[in-house]
Protein backbone atom coordinates (compact mmCIF):
# COMPACT_ATOMS: atom_id res chain seq x y z
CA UNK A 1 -21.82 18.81 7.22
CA UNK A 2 -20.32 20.73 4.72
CA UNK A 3 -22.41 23.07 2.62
CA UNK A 4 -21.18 23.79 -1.24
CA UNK A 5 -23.34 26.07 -2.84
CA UNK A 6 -21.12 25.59 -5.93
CA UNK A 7 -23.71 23.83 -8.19
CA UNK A 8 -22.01 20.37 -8.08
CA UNK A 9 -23.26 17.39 -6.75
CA UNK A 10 -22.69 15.86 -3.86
CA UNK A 11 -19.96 13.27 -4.36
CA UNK A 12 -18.11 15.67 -6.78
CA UNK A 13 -14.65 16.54 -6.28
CA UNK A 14 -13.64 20.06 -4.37
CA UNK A 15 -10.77 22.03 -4.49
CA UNK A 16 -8.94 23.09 -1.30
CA UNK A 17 -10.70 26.86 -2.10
CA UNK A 18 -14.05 25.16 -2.66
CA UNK A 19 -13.46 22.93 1.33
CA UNK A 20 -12.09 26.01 2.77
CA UNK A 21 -15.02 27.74 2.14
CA UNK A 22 -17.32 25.74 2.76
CA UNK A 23 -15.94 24.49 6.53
CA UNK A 24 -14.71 27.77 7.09
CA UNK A 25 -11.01 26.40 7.59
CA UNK A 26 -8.02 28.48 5.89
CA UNK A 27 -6.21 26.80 3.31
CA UNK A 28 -3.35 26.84 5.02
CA UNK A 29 -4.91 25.07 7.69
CA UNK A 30 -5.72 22.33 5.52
CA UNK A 31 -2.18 21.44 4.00
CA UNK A 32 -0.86 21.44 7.48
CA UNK A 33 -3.44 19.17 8.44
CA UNK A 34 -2.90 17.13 5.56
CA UNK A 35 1.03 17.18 6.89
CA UNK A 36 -0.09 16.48 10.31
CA UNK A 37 -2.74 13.50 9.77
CA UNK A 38 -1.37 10.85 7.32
CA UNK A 39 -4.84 9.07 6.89
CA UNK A 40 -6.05 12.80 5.30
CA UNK A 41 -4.63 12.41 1.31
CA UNK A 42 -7.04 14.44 -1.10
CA UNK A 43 -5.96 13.80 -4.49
CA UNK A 44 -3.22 15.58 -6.00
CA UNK A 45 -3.62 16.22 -10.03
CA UNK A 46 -1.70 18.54 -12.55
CA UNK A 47 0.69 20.99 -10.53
CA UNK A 48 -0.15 19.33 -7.16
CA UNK A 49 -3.54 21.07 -7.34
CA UNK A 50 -5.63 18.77 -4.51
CA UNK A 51 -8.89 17.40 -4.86
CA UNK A 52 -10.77 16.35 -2.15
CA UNK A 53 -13.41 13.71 -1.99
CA UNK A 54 -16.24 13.63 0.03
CA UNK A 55 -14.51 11.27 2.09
CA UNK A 56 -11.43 13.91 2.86
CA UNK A 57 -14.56 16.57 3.42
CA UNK A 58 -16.05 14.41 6.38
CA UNK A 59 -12.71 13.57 7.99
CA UNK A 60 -11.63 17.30 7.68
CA UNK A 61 -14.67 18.06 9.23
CA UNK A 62 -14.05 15.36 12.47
CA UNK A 63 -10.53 17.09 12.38
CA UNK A 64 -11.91 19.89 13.09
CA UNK A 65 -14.53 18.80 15.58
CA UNK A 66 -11.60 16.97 17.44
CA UNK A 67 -9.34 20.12 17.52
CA UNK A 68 -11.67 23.45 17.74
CA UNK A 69 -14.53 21.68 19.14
CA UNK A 70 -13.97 19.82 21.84
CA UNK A 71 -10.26 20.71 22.87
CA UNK A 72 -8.33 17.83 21.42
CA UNK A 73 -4.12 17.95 20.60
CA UNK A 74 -3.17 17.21 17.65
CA UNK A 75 -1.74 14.14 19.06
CA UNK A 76 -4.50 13.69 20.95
CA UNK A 77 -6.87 14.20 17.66
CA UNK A 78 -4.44 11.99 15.85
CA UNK A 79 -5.16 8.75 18.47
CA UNK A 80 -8.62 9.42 18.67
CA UNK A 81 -9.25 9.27 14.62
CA UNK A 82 -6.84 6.06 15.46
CA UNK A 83 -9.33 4.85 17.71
CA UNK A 84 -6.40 3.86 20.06
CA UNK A 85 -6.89 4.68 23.79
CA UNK A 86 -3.62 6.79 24.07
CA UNK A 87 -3.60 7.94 27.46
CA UNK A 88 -0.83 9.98 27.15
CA UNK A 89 -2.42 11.56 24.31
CA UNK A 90 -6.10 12.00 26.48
CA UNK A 91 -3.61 13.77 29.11
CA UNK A 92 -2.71 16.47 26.88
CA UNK A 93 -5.90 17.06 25.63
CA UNK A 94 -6.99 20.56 27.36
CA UNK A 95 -10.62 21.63 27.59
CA UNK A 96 -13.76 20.51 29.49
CA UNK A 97 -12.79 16.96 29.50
CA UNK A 98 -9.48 17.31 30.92
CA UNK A 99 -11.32 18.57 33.85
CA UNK A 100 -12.52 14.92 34.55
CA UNK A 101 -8.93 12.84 34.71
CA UNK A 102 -9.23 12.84 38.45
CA UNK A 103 -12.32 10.71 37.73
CA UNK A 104 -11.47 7.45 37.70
CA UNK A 105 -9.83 7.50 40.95
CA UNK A 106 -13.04 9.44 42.65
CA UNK A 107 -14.93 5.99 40.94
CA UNK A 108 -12.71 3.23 42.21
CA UNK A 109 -12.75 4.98 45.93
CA UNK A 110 -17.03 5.31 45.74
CA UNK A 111 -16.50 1.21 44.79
CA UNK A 112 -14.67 0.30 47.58
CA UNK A 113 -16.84 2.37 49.80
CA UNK A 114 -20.38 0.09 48.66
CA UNK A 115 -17.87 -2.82 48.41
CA UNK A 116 -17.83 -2.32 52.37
CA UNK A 117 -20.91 -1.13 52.85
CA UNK A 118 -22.30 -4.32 51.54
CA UNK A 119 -19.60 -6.63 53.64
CA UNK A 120 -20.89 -4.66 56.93
């Protein structure tokens, strides 16, 4: 979670300066995101200055979990904040878990093996 030691309560509204900081993600970073993840839409006020809600703090947060954390795409972050099994999109996810695709095959061939064991 998110710490703002900014005086403001909790549900208050932050400014991309105020989420940058306190995630540690670069401004930058953030816009693109909000370019590259159409459910992410802080509020946009005089100017287009952006205002995000605690809501857009959380999500920016699993973002980031998805992508720096565990390895995801941005497609492949994209499907998961979806919740839509994409396999495609699990394919190109690089990182630990794409060290597991060969795993469901391994599975099936260990069924069939007890499946005949317990024919014999």
């Amino acid at each position: 979670m998110a710490q703002f030691d900014d005086g403001k309560e909790a549900g208050a509204l932050r400014t991309i300066g105020e989420v940058a900081k306190a995630t540690g993600i670069k401004a930058h970073v953030l816009r693109y995101w909000e370019q590259q993840f159409p459910m992410l839409k802080p509020l946009t006020r005089n100017g287009g200055r952006r205002y995000y809600r605690p809501e857009d703090v959380a999500l920016v947060e699993r973002i980031d979990r998805l992508v720096n954390r565990e390895g995801y795409t941005l497609k492949g972050a994209k499907a998961a904040l979806k919740g839509v099994p994409d396999q495609q999109a699990a394919a190109q996810q690089t990182g630990p878990r794409s060290e597991t695709s060969d795993i469901v095959p391994r599975l099936k061939t260990i069924r069939d093996d007890l499946r005949a064991a317990l024919a014999a």
